[in-house]
Protein backbone atom coordinates (compact mmCIF):
# COMPACT_ATOMS: atom_id res chain seq x y z
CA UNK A 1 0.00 0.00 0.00
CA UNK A 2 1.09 3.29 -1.00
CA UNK A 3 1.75 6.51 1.54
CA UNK A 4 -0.40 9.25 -0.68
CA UNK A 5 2.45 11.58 -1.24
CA UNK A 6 3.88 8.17 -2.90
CA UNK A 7 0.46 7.84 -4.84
CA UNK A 8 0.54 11.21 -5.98
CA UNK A 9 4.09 11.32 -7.18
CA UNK A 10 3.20 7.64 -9.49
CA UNK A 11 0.56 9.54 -10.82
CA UNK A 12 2.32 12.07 -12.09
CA UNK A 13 5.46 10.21 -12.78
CA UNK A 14 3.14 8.26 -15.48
CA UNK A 15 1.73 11.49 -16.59
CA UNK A 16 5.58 12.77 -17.11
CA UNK A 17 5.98 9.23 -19.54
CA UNK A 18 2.75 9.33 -20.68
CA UNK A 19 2.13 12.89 -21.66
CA UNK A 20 -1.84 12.41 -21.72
CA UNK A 21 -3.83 9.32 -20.01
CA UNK A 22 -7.25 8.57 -18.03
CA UNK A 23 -8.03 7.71 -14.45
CA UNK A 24 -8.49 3.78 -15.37
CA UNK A 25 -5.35 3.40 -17.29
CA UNK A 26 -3.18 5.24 -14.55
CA UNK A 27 -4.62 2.95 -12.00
CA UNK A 28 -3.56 -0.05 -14.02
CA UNK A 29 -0.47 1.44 -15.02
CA UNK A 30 0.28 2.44 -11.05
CA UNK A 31 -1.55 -0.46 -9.06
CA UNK A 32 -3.34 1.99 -7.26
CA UNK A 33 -6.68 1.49 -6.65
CA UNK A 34 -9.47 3.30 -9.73
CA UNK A 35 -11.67 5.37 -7.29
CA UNK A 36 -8.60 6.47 -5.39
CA UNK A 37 -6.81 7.26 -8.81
CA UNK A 38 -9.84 9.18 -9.08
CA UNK A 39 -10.11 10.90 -5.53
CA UNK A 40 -6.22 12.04 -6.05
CA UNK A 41 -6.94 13.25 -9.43
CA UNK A 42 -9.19 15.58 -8.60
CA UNK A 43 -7.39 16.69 -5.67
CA UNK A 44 -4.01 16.90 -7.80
CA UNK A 45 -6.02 19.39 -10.58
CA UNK A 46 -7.76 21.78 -7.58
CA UNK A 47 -3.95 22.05 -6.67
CA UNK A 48 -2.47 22.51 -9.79
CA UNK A 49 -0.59 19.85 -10.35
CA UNK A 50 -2.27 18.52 -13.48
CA UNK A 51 -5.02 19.56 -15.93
CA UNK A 52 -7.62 17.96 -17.42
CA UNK A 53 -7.16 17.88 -21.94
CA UNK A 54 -9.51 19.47 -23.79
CA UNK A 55 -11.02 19.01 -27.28
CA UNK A 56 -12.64 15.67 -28.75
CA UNK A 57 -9.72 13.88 -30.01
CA UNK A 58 -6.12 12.62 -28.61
CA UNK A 59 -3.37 12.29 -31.37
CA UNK A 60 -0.75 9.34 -30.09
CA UNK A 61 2.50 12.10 -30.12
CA UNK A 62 0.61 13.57 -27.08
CA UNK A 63 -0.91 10.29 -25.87
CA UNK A 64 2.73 7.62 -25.48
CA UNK A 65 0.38 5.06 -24.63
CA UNK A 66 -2.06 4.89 -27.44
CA UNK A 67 -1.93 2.62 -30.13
CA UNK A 68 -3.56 4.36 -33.06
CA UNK A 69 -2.27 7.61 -34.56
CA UNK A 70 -5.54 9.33 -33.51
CA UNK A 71 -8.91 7.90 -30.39
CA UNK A 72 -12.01 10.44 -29.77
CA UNK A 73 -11.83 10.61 -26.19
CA UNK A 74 -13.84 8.54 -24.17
CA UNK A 75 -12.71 9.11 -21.07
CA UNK A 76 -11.71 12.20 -18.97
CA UNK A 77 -7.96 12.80 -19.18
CA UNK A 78 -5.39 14.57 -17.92
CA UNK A 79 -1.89 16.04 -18.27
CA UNK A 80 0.88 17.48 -16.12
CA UNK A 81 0.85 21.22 -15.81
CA UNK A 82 3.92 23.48 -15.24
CA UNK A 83 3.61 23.33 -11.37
CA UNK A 84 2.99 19.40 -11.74
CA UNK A 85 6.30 19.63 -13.56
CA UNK A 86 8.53 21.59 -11.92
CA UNK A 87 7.68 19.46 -8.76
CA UNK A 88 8.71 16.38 -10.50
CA UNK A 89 12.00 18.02 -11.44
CA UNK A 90 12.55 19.79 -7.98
CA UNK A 91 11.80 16.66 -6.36
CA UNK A 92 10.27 17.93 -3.72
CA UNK A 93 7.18 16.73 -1.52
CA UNK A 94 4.29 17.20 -2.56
């Protein structure tokens, strides 16, 4: 079981790899639990630390993981924003 300052920094170390992604597939990706994926997610964006992608469709040179060259989203996803970044880089708690 994770600590959640060890959650949060999984999440957005996959972010940091995989530029764009959704709740489920960071779960599997991070073997944290989906609904707290979830709960952290939205408590990551209301502090800045990631964003969630606009627009309808999600091209694969933002999206690592994907396997076509273009999916219509489905899902809600999100990226790292500067802050999200810089604390990755800084590493410094969260």
């Amino acid at each position: 079981m994770f600590h959640e300052l060890d959650e949060e920094r999984a999440i957005l170390q996959h972010l940091k790899i995989a530029g764009i992604d959704y709740g489920k597939s960071i779960a599997l990706a991070t073997g944290i639990d989906l609904q707290r994926v979830i709960a952290l997610l939205e408590k990551m964006e209301n502090e800045g630390l990631i964003e969630r992608v606009q627009g309808d469709a999600i091209k694969r040179s933002r999206a690592k993981f994907k396997l076509s060259k273009e999916v219509h989203k489905h899902h809600l996803y999100y990226r790292l924003t500067r802050k999200g970044k810089l604390m990755l880089r800084e590493n410094r708690s969260l």
